[in-house]
Protein backbone atom coordinates (compact mmCIF):
# COMPACT_ATOMS: atom_id res chain seq x y z
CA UNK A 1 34.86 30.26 53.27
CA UNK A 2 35.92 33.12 50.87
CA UNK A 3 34.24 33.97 47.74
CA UNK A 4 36.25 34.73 44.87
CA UNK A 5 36.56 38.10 43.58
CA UNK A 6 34.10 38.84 41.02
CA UNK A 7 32.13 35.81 42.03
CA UNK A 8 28.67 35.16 43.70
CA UNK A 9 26.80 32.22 45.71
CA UNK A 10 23.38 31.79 43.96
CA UNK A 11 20.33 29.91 45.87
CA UNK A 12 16.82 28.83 43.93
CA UNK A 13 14.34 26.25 44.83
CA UNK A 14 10.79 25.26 43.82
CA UNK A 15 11.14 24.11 40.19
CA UNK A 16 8.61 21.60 40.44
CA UNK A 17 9.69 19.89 37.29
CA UNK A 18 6.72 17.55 36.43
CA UNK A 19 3.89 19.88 37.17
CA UNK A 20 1.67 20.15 36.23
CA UNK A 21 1.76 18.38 33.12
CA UNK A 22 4.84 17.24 30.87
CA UNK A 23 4.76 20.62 28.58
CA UNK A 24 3.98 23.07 30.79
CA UNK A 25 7.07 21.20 33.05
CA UNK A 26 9.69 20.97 29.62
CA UNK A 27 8.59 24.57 28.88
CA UNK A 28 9.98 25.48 32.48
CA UNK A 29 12.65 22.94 32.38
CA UNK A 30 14.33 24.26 29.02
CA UNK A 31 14.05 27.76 30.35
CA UNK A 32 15.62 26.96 33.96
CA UNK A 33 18.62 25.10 32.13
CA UNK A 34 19.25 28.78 29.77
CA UNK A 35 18.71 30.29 32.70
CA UNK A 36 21.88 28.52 33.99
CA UNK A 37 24.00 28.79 30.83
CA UNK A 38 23.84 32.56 31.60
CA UNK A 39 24.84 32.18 35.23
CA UNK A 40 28.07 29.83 34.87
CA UNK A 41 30.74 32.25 34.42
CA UNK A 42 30.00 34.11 37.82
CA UNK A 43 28.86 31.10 40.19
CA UNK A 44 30.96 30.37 42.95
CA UNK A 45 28.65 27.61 44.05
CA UNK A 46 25.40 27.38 43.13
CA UNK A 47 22.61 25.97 46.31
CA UNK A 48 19.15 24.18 44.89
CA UNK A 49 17.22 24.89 47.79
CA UNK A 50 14.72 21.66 47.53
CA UNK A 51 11.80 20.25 45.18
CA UNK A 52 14.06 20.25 41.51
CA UNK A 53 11.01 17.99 40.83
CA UNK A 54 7.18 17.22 41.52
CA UNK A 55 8.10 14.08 42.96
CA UNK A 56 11.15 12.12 43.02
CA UNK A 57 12.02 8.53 44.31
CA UNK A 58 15.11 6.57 43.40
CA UNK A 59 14.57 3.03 43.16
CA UNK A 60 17.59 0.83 43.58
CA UNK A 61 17.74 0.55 39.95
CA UNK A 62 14.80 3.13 38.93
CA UNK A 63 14.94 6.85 39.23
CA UNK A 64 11.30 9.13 37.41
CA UNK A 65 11.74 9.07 33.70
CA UNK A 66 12.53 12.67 31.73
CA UNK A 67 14.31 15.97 33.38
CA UNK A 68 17.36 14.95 30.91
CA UNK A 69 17.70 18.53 30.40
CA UNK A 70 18.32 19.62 33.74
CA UNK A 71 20.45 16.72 35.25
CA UNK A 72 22.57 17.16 31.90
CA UNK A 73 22.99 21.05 32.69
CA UNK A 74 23.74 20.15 36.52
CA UNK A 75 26.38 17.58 35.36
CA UNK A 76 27.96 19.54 32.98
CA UNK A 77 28.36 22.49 35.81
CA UNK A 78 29.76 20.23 38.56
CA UNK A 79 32.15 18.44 35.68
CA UNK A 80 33.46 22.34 35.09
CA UNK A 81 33.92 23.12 38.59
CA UNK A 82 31.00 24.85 39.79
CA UNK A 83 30.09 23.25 43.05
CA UNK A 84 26.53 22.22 43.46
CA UNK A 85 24.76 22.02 46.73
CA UNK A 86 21.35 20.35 47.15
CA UNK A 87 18.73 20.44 50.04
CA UNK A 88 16.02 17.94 49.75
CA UNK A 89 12.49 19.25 49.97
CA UNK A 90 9.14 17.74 50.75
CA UNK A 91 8.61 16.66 46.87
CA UNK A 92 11.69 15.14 46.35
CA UNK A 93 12.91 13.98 49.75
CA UNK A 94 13.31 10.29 48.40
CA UNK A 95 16.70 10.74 47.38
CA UNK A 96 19.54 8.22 48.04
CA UNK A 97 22.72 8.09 46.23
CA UNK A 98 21.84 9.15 42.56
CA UNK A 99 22.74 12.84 42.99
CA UNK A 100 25.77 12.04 44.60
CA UNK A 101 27.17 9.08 42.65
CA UNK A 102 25.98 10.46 38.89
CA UNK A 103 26.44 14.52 39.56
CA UNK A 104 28.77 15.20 42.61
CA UNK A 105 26.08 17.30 43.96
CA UNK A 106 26.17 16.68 47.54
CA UNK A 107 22.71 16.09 48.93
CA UNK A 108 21.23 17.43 52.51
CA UNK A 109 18.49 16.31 53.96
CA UNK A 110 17.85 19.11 57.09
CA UNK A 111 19.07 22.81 57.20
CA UNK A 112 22.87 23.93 57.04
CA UNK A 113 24.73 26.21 58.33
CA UNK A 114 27.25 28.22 56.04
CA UNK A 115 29.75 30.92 56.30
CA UNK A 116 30.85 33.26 53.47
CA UNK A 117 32.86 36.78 54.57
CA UNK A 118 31.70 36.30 58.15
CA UNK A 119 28.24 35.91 57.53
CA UNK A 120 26.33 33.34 58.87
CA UNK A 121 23.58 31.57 56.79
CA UNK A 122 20.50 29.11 57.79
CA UNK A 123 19.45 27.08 54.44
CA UNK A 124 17.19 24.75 54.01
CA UNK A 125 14.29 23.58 52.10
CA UNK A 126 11.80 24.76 55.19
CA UNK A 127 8.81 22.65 55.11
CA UNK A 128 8.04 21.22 58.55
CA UNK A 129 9.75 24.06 60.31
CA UNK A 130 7.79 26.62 62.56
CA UNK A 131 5.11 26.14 64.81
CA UNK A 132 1.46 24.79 63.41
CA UNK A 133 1.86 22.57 61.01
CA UNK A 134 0.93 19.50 62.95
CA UNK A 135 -0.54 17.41 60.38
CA UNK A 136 2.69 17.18 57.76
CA UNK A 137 5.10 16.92 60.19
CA UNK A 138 3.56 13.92 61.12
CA UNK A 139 3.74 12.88 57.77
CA UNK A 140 6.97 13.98 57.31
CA UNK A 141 8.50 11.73 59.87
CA UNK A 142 6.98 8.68 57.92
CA UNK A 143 8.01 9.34 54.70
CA UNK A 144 11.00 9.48 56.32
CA UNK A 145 10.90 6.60 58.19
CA UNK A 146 13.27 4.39 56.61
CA UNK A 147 11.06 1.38 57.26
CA UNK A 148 8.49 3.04 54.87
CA UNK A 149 10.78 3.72 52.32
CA UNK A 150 11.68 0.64 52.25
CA UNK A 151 8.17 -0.98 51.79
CA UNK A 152 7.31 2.01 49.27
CA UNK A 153 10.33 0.41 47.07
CA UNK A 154 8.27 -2.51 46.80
CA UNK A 155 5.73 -1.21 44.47
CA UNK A 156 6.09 -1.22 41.19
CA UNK A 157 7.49 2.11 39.67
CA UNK A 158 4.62 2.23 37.51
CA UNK A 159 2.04 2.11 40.31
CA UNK A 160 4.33 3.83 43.36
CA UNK A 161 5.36 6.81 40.88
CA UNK A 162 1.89 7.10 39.76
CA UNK A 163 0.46 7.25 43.49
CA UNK A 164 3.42 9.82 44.25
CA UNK A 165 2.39 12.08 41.63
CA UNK A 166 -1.59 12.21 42.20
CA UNK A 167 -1.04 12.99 46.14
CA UNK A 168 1.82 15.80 45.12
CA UNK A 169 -0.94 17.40 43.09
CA UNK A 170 -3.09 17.47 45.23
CA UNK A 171 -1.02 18.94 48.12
CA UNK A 172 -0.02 21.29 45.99
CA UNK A 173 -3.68 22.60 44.84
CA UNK A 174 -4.65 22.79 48.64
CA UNK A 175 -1.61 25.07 49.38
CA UNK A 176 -1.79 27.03 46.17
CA UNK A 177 -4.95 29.53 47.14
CA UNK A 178 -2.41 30.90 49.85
CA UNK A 179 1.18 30.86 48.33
CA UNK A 180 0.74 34.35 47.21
CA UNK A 181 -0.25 36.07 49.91
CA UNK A 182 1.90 37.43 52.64
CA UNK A 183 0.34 36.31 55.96
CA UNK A 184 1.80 39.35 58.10
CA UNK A 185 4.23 38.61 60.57
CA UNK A 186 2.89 36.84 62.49
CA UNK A 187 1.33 34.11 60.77
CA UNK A 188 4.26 33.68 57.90
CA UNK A 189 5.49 30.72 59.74
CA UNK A 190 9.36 30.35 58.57
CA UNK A 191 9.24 34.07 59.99
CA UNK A 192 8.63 32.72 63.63
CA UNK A 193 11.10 30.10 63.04
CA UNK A 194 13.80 32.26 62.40
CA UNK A 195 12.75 34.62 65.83
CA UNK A 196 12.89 31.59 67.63
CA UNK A 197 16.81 30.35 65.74
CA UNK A 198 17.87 33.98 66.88
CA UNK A 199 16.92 33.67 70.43
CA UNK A 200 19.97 31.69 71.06
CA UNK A 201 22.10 31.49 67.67
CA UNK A 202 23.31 34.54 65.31
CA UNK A 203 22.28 34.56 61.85
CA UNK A 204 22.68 36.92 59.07
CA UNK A 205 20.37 35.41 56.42
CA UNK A 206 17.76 32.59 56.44
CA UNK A 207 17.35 31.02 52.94
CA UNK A 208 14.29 29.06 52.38
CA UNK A 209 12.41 27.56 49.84
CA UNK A 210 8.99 25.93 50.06
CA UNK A 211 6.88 28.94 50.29
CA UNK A 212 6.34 29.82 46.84
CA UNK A 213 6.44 33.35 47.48
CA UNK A 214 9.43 35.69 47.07
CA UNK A 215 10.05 37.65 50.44
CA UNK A 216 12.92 39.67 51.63
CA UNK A 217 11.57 40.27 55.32
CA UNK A 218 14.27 42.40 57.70
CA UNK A 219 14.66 40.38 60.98
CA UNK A 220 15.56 41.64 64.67
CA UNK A 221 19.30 42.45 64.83
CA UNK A 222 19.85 42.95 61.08
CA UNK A 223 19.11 39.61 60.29
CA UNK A 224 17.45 38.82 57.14
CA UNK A 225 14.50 36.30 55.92
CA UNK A 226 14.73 35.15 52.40
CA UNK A 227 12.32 33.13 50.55
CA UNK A 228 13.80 32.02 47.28
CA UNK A 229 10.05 32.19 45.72
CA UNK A 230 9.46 29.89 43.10
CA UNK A 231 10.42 29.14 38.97
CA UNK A 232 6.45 28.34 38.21
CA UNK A 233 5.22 31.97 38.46
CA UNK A 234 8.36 33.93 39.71
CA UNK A 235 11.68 32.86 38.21
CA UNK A 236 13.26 34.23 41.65
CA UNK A 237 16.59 33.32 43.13
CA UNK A 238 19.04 35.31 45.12
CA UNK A 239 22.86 35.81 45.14
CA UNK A 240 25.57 36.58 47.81
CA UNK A 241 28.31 38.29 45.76
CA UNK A 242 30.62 38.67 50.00
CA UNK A 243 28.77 41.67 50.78
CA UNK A 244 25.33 41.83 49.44
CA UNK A 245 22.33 39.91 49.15
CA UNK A 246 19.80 40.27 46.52
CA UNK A 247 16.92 38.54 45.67
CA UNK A 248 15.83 38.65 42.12
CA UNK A 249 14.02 37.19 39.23
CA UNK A 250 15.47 36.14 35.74
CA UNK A 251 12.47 37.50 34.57
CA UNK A 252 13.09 41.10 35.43
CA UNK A 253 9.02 42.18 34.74
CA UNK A 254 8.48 40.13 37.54
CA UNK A 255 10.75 42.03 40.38
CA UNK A 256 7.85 43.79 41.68
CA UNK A 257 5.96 40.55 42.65
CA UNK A 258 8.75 40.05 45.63
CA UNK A 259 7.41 41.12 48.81
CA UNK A 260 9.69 43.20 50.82
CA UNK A 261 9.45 44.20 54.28
């Protein structure tokens, strides 16, 4: 694929809208969707690189109440002809038709590989990728499970949406006393995932959510590591314009919070 001249890819993930209370979340929400307004006239495509929201489940009739804002915004940039790609992450991996049907975002559910300018790209959300871990992935596979979906549906949305959001909160305040820390090399665990994807496939750039951290990390072989950071403290994203990649934040006082290696 070719990106058009004067044109840029843009990747961001980790809004968390929701969290951690509705103000704080419309605050964030109303500033992400401005955010967008200012991006439009240069996207190529634009990639949401998992967990929009908090939580997310789509009942067969039943999606979460609010995020008008954003789903408007996304709706009105797909209905202009701005292509919208979205990866599923571990807070909103319940998804099943809505994006696709209401917003012509197509939705992706495990990493992707993409091609701009003959570059190679890895993106995904990242959660359950790496080695340790052991606990979530088991998880993972069954929230996955489609039987378990399926009996989750059965709940009322008042009591399953309810349940969703106290045990999101709470994974979140476990994993929070680490998200801004780099771990060093060795212990950043998407880092030893992408070693391991370049012993036997080339990659240019890795773009990963999930982490909550901002890091541009240089890889064996020129590769490159990015972690799109997150909109709750950050406001980071990057952007492939053919022949650069930058990570930034909208918030340009913030800049110096990305770790770079």
């Amino acid at each position: 694929m070719q990106i058009p001249p004067g044109k840029k890819i843009v990747f961001l993930s980790d809004f968390h809208l929701g969290a951690p209370d509705h103000a704080i979340s419309l605050a964030r929400e109303k500033h992400i969707v401005r955010w967008l307004e200012t991006i439009r006239h240069d996207a190529a495509e634009i990639f949401i690189v998992g967990d929009l929201f908090d939580f997310w489940y789509e009942y067969r009739t039943v999606v979460p109440k609010g995020f008008v804002r954003i789903l408007g915004k996304l709706a009105e940039l797909t209905d202009s002809g701005i292509p919208i790609r979205f990866f599923t992450g571990n807070h909103d991996m319940w998804m099943k038709g809505y994006f696709e049907q209401e917003l012509n975002i197509p939705v992706y559910h495990e990493p992707q590989y993409f091609e701009w300018g003959g570059r190679r790209f890895l993106i995904g959300h990242g959660d359950g990728l790496g080695p340790g871990d052991h606990g979530y992935k088991f998880l993972k596979k069954i929230f996955r499970n489609p039987f378990c979906r399926w009996l989750f549906g059965l709940l009322p949305p008042a009591i399953g949406v309810g349940l969703a959001n106290y045990f999101s909160r709470s994974s979140r305040a476990v994993t929070g006393q680490v998200d801004d820390q780099f771990l060093g090399e060795d212990k950043e665990w998407l880092i030893c995932y992408c070693k391991e994807v370049l012993r036997t496939t080339p990659v240019d750039y890795f773009i990963f959510g999930h982490r909550h951290l901002p890091i541009d990390f240089s890889l064996p072989g020129g590769s490159r590591y990015i972690n799109l950071g997150d909109w709750i403290r950050y406001d980071t994203y990057a952007e492939f314009d053919g022949l650069q990649l930058s990570l930034l934040s909208a918030s340009k006082d913030k800049e110096n919070k990305i770790v770079r290696k």
